[in-house]
Protein backbone atom coordinates (compact mmCIF):
# COMPACT_ATOMS: atom_id res chain seq x y z
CA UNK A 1 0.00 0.00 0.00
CA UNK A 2 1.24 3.55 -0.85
CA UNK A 3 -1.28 5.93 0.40
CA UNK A 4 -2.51 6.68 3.92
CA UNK A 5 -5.08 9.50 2.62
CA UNK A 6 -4.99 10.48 -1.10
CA UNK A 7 -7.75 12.78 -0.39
CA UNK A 8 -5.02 15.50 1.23
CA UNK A 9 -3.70 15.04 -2.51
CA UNK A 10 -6.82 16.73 -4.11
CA UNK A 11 -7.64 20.30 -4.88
CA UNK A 12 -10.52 20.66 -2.58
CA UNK A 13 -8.18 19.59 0.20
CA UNK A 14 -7.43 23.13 2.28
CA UNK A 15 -4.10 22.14 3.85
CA UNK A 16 -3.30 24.14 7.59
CA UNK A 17 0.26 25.17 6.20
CA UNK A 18 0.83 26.62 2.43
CA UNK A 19 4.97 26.37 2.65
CA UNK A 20 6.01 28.94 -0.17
CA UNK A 21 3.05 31.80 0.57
CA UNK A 22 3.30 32.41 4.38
CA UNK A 23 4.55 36.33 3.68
CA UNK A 24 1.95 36.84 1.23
CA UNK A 25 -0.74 35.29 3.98
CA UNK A 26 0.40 37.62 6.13
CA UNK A 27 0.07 40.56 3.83
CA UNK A 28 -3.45 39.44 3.66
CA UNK A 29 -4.15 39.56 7.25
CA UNK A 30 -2.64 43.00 7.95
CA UNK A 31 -4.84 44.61 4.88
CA UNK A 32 -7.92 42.61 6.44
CA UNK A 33 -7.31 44.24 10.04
CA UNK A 34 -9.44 47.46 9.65
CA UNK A 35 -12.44 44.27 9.15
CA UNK A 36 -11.81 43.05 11.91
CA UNK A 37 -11.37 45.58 14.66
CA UNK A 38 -13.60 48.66 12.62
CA UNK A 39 -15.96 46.92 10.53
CA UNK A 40 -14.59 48.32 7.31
CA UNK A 41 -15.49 47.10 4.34
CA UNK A 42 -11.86 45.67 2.34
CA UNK A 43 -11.69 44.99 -1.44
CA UNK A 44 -8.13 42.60 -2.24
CA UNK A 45 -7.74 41.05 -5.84
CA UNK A 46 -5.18 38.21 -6.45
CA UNK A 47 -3.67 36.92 -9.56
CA UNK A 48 -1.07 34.78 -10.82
CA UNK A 49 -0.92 31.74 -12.66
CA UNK A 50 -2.73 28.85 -12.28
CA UNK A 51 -1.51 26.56 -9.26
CA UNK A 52 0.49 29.25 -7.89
CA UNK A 53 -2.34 29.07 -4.60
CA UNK A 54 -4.54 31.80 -5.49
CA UNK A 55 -7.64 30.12 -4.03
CA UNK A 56 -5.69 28.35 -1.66
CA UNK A 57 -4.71 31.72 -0.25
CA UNK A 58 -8.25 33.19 -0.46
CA UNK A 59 -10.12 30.10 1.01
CA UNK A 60 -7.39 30.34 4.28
CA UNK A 61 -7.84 34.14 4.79
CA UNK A 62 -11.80 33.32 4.35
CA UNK A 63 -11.19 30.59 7.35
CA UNK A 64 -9.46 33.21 9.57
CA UNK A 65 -11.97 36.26 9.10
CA UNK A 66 -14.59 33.95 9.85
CA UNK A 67 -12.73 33.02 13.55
CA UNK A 68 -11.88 36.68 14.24
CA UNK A 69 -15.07 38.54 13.41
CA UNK A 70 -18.11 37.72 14.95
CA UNK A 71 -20.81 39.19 12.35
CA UNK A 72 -18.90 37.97 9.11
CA UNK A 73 -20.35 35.69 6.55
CA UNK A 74 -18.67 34.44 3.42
CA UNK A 75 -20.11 33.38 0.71
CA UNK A 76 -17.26 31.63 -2.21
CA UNK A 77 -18.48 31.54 -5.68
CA UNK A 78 -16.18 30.39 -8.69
CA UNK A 79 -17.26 32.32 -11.76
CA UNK A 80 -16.62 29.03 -14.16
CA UNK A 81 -19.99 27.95 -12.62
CA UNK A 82 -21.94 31.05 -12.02
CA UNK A 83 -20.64 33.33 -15.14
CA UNK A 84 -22.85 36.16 -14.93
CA UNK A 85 -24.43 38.70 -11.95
CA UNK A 86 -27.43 36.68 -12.05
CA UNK A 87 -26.29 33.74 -11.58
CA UNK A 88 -23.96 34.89 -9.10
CA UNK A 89 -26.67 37.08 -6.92
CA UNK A 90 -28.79 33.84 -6.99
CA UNK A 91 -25.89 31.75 -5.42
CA UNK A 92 -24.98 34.72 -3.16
CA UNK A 93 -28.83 33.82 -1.88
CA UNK A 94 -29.23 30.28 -1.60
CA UNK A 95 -25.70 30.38 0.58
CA UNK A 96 -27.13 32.89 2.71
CA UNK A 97 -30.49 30.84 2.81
CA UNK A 98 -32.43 34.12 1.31
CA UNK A 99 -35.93 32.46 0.00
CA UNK A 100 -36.45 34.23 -3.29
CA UNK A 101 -37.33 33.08 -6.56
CA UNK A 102 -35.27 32.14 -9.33
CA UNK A 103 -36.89 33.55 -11.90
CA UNK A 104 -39.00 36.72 -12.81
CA UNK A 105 -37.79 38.95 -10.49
CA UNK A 106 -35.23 41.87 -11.76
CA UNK A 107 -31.62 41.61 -10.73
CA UNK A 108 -31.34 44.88 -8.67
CA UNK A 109 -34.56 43.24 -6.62
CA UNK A 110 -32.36 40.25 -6.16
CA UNK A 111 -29.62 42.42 -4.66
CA UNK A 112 -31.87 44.72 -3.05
CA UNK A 113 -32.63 41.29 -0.45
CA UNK A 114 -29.28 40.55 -0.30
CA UNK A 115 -28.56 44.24 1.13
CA UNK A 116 -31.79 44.03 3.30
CA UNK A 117 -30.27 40.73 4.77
CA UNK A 118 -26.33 42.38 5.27
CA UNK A 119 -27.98 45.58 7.44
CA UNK A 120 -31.24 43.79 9.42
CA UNK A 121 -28.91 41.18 10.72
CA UNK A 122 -26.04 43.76 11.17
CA UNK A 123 -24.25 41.14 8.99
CA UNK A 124 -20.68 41.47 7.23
CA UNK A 125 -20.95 40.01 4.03
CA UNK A 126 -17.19 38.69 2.70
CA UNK A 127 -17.91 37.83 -1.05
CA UNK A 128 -15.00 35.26 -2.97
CA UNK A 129 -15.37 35.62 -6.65
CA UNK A 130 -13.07 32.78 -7.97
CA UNK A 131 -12.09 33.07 -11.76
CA UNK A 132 -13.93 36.21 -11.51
CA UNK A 133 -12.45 37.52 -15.84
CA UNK A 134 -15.12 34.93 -15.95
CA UNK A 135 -17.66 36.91 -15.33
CA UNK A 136 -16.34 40.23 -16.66
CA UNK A 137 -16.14 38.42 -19.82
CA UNK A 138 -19.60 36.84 -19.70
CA UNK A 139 -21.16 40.30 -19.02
CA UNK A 140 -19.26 42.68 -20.74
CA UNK A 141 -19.10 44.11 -17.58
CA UNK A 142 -17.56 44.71 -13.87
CA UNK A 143 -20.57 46.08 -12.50
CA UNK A 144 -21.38 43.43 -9.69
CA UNK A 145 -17.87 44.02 -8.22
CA UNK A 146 -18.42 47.50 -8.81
CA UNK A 147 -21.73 46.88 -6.36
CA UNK A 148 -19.79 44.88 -3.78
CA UNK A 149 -16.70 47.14 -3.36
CA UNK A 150 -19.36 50.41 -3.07
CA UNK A 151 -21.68 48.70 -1.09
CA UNK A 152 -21.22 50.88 1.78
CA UNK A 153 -21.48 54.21 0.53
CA UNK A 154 -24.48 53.10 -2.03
CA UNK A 155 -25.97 52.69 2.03
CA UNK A 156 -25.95 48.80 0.98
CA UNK A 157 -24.33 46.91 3.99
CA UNK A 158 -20.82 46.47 4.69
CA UNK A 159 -19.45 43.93 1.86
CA UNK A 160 -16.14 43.18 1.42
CA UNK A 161 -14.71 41.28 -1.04
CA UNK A 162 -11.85 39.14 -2.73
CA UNK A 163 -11.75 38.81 -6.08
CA UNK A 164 -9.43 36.10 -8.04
CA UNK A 165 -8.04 35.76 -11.53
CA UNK A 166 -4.99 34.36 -13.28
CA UNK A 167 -4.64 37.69 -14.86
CA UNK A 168 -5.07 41.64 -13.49
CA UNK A 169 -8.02 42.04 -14.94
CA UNK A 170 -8.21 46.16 -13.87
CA UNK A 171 -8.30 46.73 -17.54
CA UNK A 172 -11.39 44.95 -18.31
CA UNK A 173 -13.35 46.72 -15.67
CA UNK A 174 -14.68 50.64 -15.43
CA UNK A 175 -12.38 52.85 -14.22
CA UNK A 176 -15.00 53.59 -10.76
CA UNK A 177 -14.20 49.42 -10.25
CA UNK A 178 -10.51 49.29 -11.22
CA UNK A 179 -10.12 52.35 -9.16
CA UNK A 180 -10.90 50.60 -6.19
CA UNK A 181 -7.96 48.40 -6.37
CA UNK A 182 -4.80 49.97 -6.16
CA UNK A 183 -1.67 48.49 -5.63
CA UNK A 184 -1.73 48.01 -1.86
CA UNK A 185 -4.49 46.05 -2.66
CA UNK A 186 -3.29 43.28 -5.08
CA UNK A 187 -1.46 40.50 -4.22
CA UNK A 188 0.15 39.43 -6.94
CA UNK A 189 1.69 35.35 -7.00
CA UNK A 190 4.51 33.99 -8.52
CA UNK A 191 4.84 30.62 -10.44
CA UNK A 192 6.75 28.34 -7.46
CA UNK A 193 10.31 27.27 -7.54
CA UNK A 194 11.54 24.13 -7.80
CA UNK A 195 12.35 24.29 -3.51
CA UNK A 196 8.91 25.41 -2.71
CA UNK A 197 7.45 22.80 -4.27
CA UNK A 198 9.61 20.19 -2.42
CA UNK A 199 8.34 21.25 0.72
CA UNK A 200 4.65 21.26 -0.26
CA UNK A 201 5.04 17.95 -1.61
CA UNK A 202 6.98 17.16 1.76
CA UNK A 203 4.21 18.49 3.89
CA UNK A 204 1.38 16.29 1.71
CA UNK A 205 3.16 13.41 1.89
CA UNK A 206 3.27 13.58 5.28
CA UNK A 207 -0.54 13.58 5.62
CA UNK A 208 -1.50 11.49 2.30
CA UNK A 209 1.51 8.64 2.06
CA UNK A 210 2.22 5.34 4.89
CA UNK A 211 5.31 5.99 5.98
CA UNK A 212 8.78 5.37 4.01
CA UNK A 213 6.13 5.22 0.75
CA UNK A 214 8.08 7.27 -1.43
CA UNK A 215 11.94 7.85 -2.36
CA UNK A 216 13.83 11.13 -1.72
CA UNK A 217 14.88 11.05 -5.18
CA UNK A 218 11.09 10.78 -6.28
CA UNK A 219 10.43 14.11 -3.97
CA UNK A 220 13.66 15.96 -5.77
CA UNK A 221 12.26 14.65 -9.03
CA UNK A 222 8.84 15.56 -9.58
CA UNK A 223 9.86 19.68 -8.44
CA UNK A 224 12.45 19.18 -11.33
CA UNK A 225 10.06 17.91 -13.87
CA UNK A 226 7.11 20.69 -12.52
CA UNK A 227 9.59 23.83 -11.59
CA UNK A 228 9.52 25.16 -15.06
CA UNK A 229 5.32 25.31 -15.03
CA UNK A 230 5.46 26.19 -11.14
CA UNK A 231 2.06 24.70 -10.25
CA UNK A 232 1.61 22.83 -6.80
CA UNK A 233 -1.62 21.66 -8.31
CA UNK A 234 0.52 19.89 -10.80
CA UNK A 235 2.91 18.59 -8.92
CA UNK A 236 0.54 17.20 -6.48
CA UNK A 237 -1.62 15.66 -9.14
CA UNK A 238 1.91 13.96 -10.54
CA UNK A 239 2.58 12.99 -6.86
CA UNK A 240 -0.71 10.96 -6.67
CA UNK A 241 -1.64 9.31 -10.28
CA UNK A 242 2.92 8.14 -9.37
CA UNK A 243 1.33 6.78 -6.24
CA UNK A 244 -1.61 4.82 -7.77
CA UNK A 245 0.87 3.92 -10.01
CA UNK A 246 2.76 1.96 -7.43
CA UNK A 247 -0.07 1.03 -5.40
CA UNK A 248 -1.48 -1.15 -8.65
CA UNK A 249 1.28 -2.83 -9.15
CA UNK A 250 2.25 -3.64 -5.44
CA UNK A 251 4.84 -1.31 -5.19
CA UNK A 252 6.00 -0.58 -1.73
CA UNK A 253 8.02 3.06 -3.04
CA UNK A 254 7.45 5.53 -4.98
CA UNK A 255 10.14 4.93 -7.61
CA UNK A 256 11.60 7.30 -10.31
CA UNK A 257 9.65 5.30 -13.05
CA UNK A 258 6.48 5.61 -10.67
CA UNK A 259 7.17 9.73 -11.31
CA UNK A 260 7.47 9.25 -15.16
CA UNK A 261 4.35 7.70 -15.10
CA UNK A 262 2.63 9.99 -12.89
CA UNK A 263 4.21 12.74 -15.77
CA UNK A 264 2.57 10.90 -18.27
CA UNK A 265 -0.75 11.21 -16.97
CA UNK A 266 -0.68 14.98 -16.16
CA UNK A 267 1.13 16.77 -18.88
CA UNK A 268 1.67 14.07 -21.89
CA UNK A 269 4.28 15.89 -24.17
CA UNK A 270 6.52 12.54 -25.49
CA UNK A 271 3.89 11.55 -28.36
CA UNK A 272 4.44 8.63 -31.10
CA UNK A 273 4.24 10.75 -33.51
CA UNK A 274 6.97 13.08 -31.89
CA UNK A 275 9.47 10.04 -31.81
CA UNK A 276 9.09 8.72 -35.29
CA UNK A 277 10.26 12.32 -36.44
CA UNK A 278 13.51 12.32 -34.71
CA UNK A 279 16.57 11.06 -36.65
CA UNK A 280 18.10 7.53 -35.94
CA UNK A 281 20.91 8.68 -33.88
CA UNK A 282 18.52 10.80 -31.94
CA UNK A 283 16.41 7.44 -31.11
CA UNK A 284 19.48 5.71 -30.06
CA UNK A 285 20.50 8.32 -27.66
CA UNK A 286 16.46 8.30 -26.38
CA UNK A 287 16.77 4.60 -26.05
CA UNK A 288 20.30 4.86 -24.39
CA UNK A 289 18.82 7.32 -21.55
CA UNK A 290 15.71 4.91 -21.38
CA UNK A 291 18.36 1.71 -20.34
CA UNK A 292 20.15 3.25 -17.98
CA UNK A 293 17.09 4.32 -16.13
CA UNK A 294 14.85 1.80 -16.41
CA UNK A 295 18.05 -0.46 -15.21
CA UNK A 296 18.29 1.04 -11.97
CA UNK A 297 15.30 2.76 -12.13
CA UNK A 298 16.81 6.29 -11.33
CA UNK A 299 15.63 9.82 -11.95
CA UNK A 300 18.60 10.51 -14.33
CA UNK A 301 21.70 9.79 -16.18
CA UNK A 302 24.78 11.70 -16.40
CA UNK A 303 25.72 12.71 -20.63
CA UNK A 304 29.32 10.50 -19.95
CA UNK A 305 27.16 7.29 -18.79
CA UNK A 306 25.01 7.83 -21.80
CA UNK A 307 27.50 8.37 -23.99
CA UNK A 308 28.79 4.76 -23.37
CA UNK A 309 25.73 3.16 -24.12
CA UNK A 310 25.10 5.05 -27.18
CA UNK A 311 27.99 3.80 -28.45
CA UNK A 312 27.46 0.09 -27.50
CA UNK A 313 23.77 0.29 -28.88
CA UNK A 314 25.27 2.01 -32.14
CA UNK A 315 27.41 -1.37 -32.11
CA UNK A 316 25.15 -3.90 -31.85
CA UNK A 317 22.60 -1.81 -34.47
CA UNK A 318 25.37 -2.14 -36.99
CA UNK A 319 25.62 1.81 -36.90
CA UNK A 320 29.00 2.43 -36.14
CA UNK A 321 29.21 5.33 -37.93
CA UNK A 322 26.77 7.10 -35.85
CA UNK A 323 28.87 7.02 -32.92
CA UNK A 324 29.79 10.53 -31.13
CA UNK A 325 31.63 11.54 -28.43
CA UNK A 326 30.07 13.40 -25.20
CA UNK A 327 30.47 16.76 -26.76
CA UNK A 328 28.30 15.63 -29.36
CA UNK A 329 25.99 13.54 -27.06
CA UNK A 330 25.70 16.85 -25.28
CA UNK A 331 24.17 18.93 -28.33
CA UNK A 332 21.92 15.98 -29.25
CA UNK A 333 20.75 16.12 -25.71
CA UNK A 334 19.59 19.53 -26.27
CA UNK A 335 17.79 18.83 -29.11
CA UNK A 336 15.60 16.28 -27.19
CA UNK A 337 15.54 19.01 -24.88
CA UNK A 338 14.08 21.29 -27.69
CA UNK A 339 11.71 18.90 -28.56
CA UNK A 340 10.33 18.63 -24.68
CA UNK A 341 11.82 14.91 -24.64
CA UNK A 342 13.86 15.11 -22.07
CA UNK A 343 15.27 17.75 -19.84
CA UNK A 344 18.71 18.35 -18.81
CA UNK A 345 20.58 19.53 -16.09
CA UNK A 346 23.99 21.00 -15.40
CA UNK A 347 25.55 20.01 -11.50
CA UNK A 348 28.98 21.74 -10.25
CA UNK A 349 30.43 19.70 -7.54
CA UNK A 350 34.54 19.75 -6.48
CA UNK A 351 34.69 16.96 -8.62
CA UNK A 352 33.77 18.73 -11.67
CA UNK A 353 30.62 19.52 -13.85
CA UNK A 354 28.82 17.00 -15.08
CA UNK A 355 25.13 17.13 -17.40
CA UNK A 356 22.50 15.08 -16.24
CA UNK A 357 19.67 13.77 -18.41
CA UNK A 358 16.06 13.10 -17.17
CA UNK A 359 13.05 11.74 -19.50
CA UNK A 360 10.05 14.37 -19.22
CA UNK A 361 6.91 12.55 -19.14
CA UNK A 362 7.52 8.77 -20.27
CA UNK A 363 8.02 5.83 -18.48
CA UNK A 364 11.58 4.47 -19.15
CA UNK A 365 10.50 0.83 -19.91
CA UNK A 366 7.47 1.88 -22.15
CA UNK A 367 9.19 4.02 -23.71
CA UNK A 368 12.29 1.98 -24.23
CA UNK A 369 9.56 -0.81 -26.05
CA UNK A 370 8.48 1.62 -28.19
CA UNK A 371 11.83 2.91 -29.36
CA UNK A 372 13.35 -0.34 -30.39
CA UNK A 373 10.43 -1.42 -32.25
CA UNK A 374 11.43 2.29 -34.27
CA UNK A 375 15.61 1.55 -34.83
């Protein structure tokens, strides 16, 4: 068995620690402080790319206004399923438990009740719009959040609100809306580097995976393979399709070739048709990196220890005059890189500097199968 709780793998999962994003928390917190001790109404927007713990972020500062203000309510919509003010007033209702009906009523009735709810029960009304250019897009239009972020002074309650896209959508929305976020009030995210990700996949595992479940080296690997992209969500989604992996074929570890797989799975870039259009050499060296990992079942080979089994498999293909040195294994290496094959890294040590290559997305043995059928 290889998992303990794969659910603490999933996106709905709110972990209690987000390693990588505990300054920008805390920015959130001090910018939410006039809530809490004043009642003032705050209006944050957050962007950055996707996995990069946008809603992550917005869900845990939701949690923490709702333990340190008495009369706050949230209500979290994502604006992929409620895509215009409608929809989104409607939801707003049925979380607040506002009997209205759905249809045949105007929408500034709707939000009219929604108001009348906020100041009879002296209520502060925290609003999450999730994917919210969905709904500027939809509508043509920022005039909800322009509702919610002047709710106060348009005498409609005290709303505050958080409002989430991949992009700064400002320039999509009226100048009165875009106004009301300036740049104290963005927080903007960066993709994650390859460290941060270790630790959140350290800090998952410790929750999802039995113990001793999966290798260092299959930690270290998938940040390498998901640094570039920078998305936790990916990383953790490689971490558990490696881990069912494993668990299907009785693995007790998480091996590198459990990783690959997991690779596969998520973000499939080493297609068939891909690999018929390299060159012969280029195969060879493919199916060179493919036996020394799928021998030992490591995350990567150095360019020397490839080099050697080029040659031998340019021996026993009768292709001797294929056969390069590591120079020229080297630049072939970076044309698999090119083609999103493989990846390649350079390591300084005392003892020198070596390249190391690691497949991107294929399991070594499948993809070893495939490749000799090709030569």
């Amino acid at each position: 068995m290889i998992f303990k709780n794969e659910e603490k793998l999933f996106p709905a999962y709110l972990p209690e620690f987000l390693p990588g994003r505990e300054t920008e928390i805390e920015k959130m917190k001090m910018l939410f402080q006039p809530t809490i001790k004043r009642n003032i109404p705050i209006n944050i927007m957050i962007n950055g790319p996707s996995g990069s713990g946008k809603t992550t972020i917005g869900k845990k500062i939701s949690q923490y206004l709702e333990r340190e203000s008495e009369n706050l309510k949230l209500v979290y919509l994502n604006c992929m399923d409620t895509s215009t003010n409608d929809m989104a007033v409607m939801e707003i209702m049925k979380q607040l438990n506002i009997s209205f009906p759905e249809s045949g009523h105007p929408f500034e009735k709707k939000f009219h009740s929604i108001s009348k709810y906020i100041k009879e029960g002296n209520i502060h009304l925290l609003v999450v719009l999730d994917e919210a250019d969905m709904l500027i897009k939809r509508e043509k239009s920022s005039n909800l959040i322009y509702l919610f972020t002047r709710a106060k002074e348009l005498e409609r309650g005290n709303i505050s609100s958080i409002i989430i896209s991949v992009d700064d959508i400002r320039p999509q929305m009226e100048p009165q809306t875009a106004g009301m976020f300036g740049n104290r009030n963005m927080l903007t995210l960066e993709k994650y580097k390859e460290k941060q990700l270790t630790k959140i996949l350290k800090e998952r595992i410790k929750l999802a995976l039995l113990p001793d479940a999966i290798l260092d080296e299959s930690i270290s690997f998938i940040a390498k393979l998901v640094a570039e992209e920078g998305s936790a969500r990916v990383a953790l989604n490689t971490l558990w399709y490696a881990g069912c992996y494993a668990q299907e074929r009785g693995y007790k570890r998480i091996t590198p070739e459990c990783v690959r797989a997991g690779m596969a799975q998520v973000h499939p870039t080493t297609t068939e048709t891909k690999l018929k259009n390299l060159d012969r050499k280029q195969k060879i060296l493919l199916l060179a990196i493919c036996e020394a990992l799928s021998k030992h079942d490591e995350s990567g080979v150095n360019t020397g220890r490839a080099a050697e089994i080029y040659n031998l498999l340019c021996e026993s293909y009768e292709a001797e005059s294929l056969k390069r040195s590591g120079v020229s294994i080297w630049r072939m290496a970076k044309e698999l890189e090119k083609e999103a094959i493989i990846i390649t890294e350079v390591k300084h040590s005392a003892a020198g500097t070596t390249t190391l290559l690691y497949l991107r997305d294929a399991p070594a043995k499948e993809l070893r199968n495939a490749l000799v059928k090709m030569i």
